[in-house]
Protein backbone atom coordinates (compact mmCIF):
# COMPACT_ATOMS: atom_id res chain seq x y z
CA UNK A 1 16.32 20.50 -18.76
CA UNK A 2 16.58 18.07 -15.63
CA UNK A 3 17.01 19.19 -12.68
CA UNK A 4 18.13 17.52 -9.04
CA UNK A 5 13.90 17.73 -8.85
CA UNK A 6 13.12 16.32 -11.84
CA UNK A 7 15.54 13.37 -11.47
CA UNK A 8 14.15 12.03 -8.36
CA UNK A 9 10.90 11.90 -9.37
CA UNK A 10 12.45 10.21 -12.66
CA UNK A 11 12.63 7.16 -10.73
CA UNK A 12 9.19 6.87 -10.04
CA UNK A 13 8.97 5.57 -13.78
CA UNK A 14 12.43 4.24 -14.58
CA UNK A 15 12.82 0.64 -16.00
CA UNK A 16 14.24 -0.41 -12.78
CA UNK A 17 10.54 -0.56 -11.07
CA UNK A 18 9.49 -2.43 -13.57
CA UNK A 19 12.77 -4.72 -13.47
CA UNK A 20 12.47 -5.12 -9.62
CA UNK A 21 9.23 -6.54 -9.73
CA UNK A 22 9.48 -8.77 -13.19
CA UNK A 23 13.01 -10.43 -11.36
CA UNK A 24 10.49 -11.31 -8.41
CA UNK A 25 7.92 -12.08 -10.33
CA UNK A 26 9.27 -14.35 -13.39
CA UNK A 27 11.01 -16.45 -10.32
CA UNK A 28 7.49 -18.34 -9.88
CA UNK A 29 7.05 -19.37 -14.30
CA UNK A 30 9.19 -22.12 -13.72
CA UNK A 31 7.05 -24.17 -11.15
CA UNK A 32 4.45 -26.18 -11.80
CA UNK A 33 2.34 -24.44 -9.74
CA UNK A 34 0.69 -21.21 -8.86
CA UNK A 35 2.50 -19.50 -6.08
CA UNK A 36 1.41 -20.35 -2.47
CA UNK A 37 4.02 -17.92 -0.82
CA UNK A 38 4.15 -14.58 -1.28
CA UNK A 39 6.80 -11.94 -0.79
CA UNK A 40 6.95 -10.03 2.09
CA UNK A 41 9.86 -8.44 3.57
CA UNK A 42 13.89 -8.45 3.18
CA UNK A 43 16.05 -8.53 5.85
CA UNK A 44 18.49 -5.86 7.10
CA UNK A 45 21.15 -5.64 5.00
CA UNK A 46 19.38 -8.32 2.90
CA UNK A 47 19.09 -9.26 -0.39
CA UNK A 48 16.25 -12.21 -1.39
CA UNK A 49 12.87 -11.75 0.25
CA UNK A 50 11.36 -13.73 2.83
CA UNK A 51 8.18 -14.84 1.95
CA UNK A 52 4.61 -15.68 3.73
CA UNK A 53 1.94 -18.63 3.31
CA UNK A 54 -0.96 -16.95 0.97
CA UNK A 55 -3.22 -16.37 4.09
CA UNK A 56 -0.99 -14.31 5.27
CA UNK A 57 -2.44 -10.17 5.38
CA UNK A 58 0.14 -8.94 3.07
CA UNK A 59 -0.41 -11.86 0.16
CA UNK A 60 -1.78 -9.55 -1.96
CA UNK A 61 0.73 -6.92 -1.83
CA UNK A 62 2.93 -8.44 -5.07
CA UNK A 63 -0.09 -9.27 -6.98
CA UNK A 64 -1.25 -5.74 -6.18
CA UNK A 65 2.33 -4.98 -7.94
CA UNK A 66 2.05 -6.80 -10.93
CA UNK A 67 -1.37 -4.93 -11.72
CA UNK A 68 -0.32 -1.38 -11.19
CA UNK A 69 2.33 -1.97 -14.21
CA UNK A 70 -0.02 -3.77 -16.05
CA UNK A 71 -2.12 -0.69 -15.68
CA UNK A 72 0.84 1.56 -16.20
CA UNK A 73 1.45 0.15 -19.89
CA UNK A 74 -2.12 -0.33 -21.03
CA UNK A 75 -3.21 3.25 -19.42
CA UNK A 76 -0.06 5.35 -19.27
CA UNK A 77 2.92 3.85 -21.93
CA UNK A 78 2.48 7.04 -24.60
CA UNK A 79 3.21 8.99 -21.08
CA UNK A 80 6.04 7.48 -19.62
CA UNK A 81 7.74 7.17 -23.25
CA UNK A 82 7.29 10.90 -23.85
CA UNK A 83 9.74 11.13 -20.77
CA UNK A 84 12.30 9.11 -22.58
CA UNK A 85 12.59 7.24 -19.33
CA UNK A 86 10.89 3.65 -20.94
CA UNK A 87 11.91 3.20 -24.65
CA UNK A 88 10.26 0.41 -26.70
CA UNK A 89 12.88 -2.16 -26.56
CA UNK A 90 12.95 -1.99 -22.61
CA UNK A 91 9.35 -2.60 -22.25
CA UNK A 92 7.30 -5.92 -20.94
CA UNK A 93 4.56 -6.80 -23.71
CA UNK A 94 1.30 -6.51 -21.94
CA UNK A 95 0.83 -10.15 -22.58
CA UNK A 96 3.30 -10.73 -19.97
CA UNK A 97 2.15 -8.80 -17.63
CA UNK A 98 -1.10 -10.19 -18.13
CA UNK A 99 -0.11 -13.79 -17.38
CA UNK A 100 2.10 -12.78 -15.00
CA UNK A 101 -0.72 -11.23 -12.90
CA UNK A 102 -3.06 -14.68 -13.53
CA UNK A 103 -0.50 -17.11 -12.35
CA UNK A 104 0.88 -14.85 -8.94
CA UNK A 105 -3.18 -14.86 -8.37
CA UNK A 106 -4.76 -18.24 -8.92
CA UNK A 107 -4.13 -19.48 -5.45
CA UNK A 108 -5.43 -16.94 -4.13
CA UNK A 109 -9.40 -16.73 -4.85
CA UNK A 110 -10.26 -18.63 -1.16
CA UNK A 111 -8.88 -15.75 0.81
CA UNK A 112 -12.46 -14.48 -0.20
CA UNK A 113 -13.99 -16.68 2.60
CA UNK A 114 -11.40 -16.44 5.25
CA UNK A 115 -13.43 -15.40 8.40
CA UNK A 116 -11.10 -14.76 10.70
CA UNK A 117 -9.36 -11.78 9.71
CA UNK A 118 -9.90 -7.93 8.73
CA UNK A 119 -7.20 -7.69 6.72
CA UNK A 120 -9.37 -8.98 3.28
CA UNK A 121 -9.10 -5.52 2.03
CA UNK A 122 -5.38 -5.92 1.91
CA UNK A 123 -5.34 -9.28 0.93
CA UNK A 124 -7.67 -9.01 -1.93
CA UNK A 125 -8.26 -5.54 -3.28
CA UNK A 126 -5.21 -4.72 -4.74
CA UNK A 127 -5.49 -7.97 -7.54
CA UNK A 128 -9.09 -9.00 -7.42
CA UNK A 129 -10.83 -5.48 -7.98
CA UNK A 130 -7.97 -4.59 -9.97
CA UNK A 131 -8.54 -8.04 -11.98
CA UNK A 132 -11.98 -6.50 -12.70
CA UNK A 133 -11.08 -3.03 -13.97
CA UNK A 134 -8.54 -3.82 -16.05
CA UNK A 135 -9.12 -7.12 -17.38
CA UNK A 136 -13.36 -7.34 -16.62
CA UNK A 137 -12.62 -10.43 -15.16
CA UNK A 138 -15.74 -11.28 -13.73
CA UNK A 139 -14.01 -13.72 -11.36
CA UNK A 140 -12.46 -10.96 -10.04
CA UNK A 141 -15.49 -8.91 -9.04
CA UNK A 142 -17.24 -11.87 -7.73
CA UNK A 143 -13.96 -12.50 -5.13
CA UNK A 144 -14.44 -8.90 -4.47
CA UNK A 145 -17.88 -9.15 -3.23
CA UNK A 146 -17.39 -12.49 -1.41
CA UNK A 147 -14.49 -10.67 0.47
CA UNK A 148 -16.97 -7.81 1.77
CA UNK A 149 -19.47 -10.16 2.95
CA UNK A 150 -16.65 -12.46 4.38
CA UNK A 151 -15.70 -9.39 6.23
CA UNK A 152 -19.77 -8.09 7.38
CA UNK A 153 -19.53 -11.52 9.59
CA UNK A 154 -16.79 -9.60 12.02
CA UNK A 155 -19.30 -6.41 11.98
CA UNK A 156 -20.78 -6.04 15.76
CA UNK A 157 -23.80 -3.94 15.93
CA UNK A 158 -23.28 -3.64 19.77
CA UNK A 159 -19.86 -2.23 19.65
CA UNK A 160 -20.52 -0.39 16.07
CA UNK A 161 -17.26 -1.38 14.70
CA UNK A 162 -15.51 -4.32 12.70
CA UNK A 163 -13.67 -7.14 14.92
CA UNK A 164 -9.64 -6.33 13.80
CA UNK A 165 -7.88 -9.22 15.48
CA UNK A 166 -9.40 -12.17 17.28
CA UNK A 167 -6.15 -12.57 19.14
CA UNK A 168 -3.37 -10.60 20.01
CA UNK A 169 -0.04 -12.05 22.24
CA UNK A 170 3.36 -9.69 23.05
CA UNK A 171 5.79 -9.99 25.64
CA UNK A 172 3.59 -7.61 27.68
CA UNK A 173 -0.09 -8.23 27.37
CA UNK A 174 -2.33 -10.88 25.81
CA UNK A 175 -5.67 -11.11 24.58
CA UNK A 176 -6.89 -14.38 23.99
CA UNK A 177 -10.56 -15.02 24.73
CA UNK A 178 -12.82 -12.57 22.16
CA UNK A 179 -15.92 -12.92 23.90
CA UNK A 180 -14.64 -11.02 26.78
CA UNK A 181 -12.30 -8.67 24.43
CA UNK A 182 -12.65 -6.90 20.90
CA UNK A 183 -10.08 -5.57 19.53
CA UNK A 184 -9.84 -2.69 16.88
CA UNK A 185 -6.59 -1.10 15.14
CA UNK A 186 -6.58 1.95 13.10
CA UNK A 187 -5.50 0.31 10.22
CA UNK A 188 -8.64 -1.09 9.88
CA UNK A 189 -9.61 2.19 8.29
CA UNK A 190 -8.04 1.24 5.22
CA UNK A 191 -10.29 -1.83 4.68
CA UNK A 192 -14.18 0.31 4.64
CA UNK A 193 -12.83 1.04 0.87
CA UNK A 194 -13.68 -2.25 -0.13
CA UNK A 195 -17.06 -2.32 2.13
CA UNK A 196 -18.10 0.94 0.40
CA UNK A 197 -17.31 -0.22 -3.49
CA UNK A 198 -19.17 -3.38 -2.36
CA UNK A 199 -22.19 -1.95 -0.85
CA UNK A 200 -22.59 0.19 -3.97
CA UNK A 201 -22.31 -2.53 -6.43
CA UNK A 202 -24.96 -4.38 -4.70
CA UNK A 203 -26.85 -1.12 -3.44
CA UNK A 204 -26.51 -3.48 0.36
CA UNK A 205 -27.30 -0.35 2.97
CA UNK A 206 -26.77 -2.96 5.81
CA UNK A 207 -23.46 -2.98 4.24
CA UNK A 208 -22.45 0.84 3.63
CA UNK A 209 -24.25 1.03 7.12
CA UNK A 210 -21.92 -0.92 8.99
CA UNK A 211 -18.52 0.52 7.03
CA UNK A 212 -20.00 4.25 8.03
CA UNK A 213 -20.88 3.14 11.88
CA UNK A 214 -17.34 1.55 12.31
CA UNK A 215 -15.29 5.12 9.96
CA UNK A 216 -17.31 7.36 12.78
CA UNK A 217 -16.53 5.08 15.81
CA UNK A 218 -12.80 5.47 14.81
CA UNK A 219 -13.21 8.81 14.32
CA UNK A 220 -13.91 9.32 17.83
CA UNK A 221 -11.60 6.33 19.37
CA UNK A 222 -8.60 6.33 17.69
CA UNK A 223 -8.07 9.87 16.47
CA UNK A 224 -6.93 11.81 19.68
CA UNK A 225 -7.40 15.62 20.36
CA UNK A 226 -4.23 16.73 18.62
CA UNK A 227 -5.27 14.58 15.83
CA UNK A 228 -2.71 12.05 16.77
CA UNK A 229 -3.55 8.39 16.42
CA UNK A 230 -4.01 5.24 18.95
CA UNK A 231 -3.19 1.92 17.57
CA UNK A 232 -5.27 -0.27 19.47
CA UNK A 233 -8.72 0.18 20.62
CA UNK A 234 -10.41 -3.15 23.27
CA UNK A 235 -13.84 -2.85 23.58
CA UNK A 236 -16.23 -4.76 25.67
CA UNK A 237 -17.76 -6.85 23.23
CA UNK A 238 -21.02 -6.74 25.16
CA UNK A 239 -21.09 -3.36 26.48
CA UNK A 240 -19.52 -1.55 23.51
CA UNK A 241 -17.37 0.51 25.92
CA UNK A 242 -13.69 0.96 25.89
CA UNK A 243 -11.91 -1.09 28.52
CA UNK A 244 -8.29 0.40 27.24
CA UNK A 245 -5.74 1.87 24.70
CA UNK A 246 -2.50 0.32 23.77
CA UNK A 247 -0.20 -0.02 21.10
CA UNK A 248 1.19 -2.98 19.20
CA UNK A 249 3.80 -1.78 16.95
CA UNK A 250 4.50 1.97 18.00
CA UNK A 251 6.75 3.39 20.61
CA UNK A 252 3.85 3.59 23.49
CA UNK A 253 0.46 3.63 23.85
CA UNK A 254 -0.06 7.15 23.65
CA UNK A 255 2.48 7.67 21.23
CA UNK A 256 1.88 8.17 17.33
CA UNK A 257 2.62 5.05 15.29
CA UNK A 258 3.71 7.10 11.92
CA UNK A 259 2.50 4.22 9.83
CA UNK A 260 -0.91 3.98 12.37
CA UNK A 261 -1.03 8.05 11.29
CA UNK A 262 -0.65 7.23 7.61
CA UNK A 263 -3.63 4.54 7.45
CA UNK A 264 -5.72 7.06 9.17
CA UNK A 265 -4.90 9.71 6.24
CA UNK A 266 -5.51 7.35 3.86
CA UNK A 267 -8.58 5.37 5.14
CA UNK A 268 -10.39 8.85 6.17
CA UNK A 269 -10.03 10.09 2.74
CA UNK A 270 -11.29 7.13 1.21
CA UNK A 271 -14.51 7.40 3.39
CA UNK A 272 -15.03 10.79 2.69
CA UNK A 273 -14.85 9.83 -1.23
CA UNK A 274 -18.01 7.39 -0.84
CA UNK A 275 -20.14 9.21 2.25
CA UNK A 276 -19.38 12.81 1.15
CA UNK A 277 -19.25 13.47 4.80
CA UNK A 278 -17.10 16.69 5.18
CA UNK A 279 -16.10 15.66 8.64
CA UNK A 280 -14.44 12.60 7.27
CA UNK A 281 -12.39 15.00 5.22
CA UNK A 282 -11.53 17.55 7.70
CA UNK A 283 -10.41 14.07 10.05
CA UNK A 284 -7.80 12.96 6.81
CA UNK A 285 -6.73 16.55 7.15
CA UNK A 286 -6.01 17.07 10.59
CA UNK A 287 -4.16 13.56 10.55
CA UNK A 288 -2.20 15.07 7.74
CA UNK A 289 -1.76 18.11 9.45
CA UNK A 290 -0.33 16.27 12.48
CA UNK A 291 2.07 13.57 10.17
CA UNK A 292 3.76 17.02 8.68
CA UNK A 293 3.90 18.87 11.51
CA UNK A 294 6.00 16.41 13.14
CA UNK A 295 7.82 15.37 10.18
CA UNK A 296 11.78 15.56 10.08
CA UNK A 297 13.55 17.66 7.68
CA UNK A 298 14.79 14.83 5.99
CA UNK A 299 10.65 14.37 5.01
CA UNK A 300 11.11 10.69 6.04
CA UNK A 301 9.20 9.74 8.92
CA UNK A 302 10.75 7.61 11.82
CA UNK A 303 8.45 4.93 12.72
CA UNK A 304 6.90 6.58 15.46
CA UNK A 305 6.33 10.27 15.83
CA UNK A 306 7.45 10.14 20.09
CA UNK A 307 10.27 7.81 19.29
CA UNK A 308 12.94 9.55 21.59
CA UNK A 309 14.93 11.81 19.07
CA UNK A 310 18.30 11.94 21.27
CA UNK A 311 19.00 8.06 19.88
CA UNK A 312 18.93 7.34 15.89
CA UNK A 313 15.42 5.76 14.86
CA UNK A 314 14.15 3.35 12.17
CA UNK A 315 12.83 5.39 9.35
CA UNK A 316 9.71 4.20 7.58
CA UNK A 317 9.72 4.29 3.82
CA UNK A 318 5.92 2.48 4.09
CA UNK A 319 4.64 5.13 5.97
CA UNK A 320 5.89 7.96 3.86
CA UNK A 321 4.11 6.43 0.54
CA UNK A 322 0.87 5.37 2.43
CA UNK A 323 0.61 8.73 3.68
CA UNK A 324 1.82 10.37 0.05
CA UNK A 325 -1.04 8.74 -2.10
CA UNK A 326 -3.68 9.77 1.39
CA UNK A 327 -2.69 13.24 0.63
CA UNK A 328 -3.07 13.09 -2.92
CA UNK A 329 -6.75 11.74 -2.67
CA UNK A 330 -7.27 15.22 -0.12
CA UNK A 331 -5.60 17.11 -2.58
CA UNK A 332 -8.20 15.96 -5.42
CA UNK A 333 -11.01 16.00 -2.88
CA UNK A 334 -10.09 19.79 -1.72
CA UNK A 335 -9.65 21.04 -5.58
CA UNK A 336 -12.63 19.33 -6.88
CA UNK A 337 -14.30 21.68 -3.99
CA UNK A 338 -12.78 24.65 -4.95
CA UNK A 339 -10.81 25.16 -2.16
CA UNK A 340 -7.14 25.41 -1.75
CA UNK A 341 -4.65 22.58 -0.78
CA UNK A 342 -1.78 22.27 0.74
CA UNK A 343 -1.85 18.52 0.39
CA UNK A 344 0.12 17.84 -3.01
CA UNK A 345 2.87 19.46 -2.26
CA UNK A 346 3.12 17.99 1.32
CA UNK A 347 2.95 15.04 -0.71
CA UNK A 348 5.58 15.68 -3.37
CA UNK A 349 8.00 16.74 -0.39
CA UNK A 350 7.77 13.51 0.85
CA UNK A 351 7.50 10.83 -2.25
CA UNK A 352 11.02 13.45 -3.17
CA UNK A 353 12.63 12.89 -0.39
CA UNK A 354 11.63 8.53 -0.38
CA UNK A 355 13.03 8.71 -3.88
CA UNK A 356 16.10 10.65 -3.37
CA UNK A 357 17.48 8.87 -0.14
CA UNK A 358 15.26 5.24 -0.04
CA UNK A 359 15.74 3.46 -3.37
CA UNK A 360 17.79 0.48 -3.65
CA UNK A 361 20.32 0.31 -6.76
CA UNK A 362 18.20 -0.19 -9.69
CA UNK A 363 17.78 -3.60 -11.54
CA UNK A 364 18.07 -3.57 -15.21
CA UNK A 365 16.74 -5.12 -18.55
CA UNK A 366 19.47 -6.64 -20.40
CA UNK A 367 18.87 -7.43 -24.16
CA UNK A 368 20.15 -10.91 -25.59
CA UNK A 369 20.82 -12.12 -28.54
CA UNK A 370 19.13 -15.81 -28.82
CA UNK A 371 20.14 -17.35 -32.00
CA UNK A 372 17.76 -20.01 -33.46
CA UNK A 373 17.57 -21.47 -36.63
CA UNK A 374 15.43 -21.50 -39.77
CA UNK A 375 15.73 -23.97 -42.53
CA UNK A 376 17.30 -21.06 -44.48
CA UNK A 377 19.49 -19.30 -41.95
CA UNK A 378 20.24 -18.61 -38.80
CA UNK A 379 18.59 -15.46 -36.80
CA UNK A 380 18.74 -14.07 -33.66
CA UNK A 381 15.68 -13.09 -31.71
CA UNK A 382 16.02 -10.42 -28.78
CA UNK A 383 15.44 -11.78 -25.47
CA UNK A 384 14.98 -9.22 -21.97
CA UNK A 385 16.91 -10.51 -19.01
CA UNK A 386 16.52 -9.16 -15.68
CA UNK A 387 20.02 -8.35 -14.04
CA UNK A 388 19.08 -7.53 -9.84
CA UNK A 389 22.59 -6.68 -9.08
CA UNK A 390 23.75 -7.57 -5.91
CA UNK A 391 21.07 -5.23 -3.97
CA UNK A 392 18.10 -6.03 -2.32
CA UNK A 393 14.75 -7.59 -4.44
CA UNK A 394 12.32 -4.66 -3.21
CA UNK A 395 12.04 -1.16 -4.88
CA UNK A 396 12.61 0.84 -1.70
CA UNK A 397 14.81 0.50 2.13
CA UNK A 398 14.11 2.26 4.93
CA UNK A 399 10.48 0.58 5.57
CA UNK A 400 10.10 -1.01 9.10
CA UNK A 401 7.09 -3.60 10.16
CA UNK A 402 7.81 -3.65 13.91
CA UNK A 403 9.96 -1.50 16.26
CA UNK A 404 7.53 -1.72 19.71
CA UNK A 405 9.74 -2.69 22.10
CA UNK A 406 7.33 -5.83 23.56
CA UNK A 407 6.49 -7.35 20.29
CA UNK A 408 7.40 -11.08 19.58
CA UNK A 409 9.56 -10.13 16.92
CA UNK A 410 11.34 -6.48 15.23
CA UNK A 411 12.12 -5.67 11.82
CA UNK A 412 13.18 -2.34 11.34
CA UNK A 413 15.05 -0.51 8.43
CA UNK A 414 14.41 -3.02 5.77
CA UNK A 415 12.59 -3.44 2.22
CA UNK A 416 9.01 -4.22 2.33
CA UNK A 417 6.12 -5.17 -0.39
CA UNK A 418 3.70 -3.00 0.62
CA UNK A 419 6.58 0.10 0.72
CA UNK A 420 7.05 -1.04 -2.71
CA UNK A 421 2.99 -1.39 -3.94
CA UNK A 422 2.19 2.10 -2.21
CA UNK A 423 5.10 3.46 -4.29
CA UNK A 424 3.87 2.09 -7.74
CA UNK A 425 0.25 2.90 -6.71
CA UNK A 426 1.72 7.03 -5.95
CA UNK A 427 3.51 6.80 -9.50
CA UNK A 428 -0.14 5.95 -11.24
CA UNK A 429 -1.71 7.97 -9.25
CA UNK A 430 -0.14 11.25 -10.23
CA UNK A 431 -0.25 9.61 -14.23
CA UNK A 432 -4.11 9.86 -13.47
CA UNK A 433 -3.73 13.43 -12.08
CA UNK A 434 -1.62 14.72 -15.25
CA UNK A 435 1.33 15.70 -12.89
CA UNK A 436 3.74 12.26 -13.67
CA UNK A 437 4.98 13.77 -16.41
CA UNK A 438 5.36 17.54 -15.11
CA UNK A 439 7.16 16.03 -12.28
CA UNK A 440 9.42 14.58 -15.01
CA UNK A 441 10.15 17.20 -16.83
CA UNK A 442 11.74 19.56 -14.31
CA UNK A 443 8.07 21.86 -14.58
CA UNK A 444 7.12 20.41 -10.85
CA UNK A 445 6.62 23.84 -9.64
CA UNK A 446 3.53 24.36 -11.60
CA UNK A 447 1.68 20.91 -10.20
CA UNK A 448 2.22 22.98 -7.03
């Protein structure tokens, strides 16, 4: 029998995630072009998303999107149909998804050389690698690997670390010259994944050297005593020391950005996956430790941890599913050990709550009738239809990019892509662990 449970986590897997992104996605068939924007965010109240040029950091994002439910029917369709939540008739053919995925992609293979960015993990790892799993597209792996190297040319051996941003301008500071600056943010933990998968495939030491020097510098730089995080790390870039410690999109410097936090679960347990270094592990811990200690009893996080609580606060959705699946990989690390965890069900109290209070009204399939006609009859041929509604084009609300009171420009409390592709990537991720479908079916106590 359902329960209140049960139906929450029902709309991990309901048609409407795979309606939200197909009415996004099937937008694009009718140019004659590849895509060279990308979805990003939408508004405040909002509807349509606003979208970015493809060398934008979040490009990927959508792509990313279109591959998890490409993975989700080819790996996971006898699953989700056993929960009655994704009959036949509702479903995309896997032919669609596949072209789908090849034309939101094609303009974006020369990301791969961009130089001047560490964002390439983001921008390339959720459809190129993916691209090469699912499909053994060996364009795919080769973007992969040209994305790693791409990113090896921001590695500094004096400082230890990988160059975040060249540049960085808000209303109060500015770093423009990076030979006497070098800037490193936290969430440049989440890019060493691709490093590490890269290094192995080519067995390049330089390479898993370099991701392992910069995972232990931010160990010690960003992660504070109380297992907090700092944003924003400047180095002299020809000393190696640290000149200061600020934040760019939290509430202050030594506050704790809650989406900061989340990229240091996440990007620590990833680390720990390739090095098998157990104080990688006991790092995503702590910073998990921290992000639900000081989590609200709604289990949403507010954008920042320190964000004065006497004044309502942004909420952010993309925090609370980035942090989610970083649990989940220290839950499977932990039990794979033999030792006890905590972490799934910190994690299920938290994709729960995102799914009971953050979710946009559902889009829909909608079967047609198209009649054509034969030299004997006429027939009808059933045709899927996306119908949005009149709600917003992302999966989830609640997300917020940028509440820091000095930055150029705010967003706060809206939908956002990579909310949305951390959500989907949760949903497969507990299909792979076996607990989707326990979730489901109102026996979620026993994944606990």
């Amino acid at each position: 029998m359902a329960t209140a449970t049960s139906r929450d986590f029902e709309k991990l897997y309901s048609a409407n995630v795979f309606a939200k992104i197909w009415g996004v996605a099937q937008k694009a068939f009718l140019r004659s072009a590849p895509p060279v924007l990308f979805p990003e965010y939408t508004k405040p109240g909002g509807v349509g998303y606003v979208y970015r040029e493809l060398e934008f950091w979040t490009s990927g994002f959508f792509p990313g999107c279109l591959y998890l439910l490409l993975e989700r029917q080819r790996k996971y369709a006898h699953k989700t149909r056993h929960m009655f939540l994704s009959p036949r008739e509702n479903e995309l053919h896997e032919l669609q998804l596949q072209f789908a995925c090849k034309w939101w992609t094609a303009s974006l293979y020369t990301n791969a050389t961009v130089k001047t960015t560490h964002d390439l993990g983001f921008m390339i790892v959720p459809w190129a690698r993916a691209s090469w799993e699912l499909e053994n597209d060996l364009r795919g792996y080769d973007t992969v690997i040209t994305a790693a190297r791409s990113l090896m040319s921001r590695y500094s051996p004096v400082v230890g670390c990988i160059r975040s941003w060249d540049t960085c301008i808000t209303k109060r500071y500015s770093f423009r010259e990076p030979d006497k600056d070098f800037l490193v943010i936290v969430d440049n933990m989440m890019n060493l994944d691709m490093l590490f998968w890269a290094a192995a495939k080519l067995q390049d030491d330089a390479m898993y050297a370099a991701a392992l020097s910069h995972a232990k510098l931010s160990q010690r730089c960003h992660v504070r005593a109380d297992s907090s995080t700092a944003h924003v790390v400047v180095f002299d870039p020809a000393s190696g020391t640290i000149k200061s410690i600020l934040t760019n999109q939290g509430y202050a410097d030594e506050s704790c950005w809650s989406r900061g936090q989340a990229w240091a679960i996440t990007g620590f347990a990833q680390t720990y996956r390739w090095t098998q270094d157990g104080s990688f592990m006991e790092t995503a811990k702590a910073c998990a430790d921290y992000f639900m200690k000081h989590l609200p009893t709604s289990g949403i996080p507010p954008w920042d941890f320190q964000a004065p609580r006497n004044e309502p606060q942004p909420p952010d959705t993309s925090a609370a599913m980035i942090a989610s699946y970083g649990m989940l990989l220290i839950h499977e690390a932990e039990t794979a050990a033999g030792r006890p965890s905590a972490y799934l069900k910190h994690a299920l109290r938290i994709i729960q709550a995102v799914c009971a209070s953050h979710l946009n009204n559902p889009a829909k399939f909608v079967a047609r009738d198209d009649v054509v006609e034969t030299p004997e009859r006429l027939d009808t041929q059933k045709a899927m239809v996306v119908d949005m509604g009149e709600d917003a084009e992302t999966i989830l609300n609640g997300a917020t990019i940028n509440n820091y009171e000095f930055a150029p420009r705010k967003w706060a409390n809206h939908g956002l892509v990579y909310a949305d592709y951390f959500f989907l990537l949760v949903g497969n991720k507990l299909l792979e662990m076996g607990i989707g479908e326990v979730l489901v079916s109102g026996r979620g106590s026993k994944a606990t």
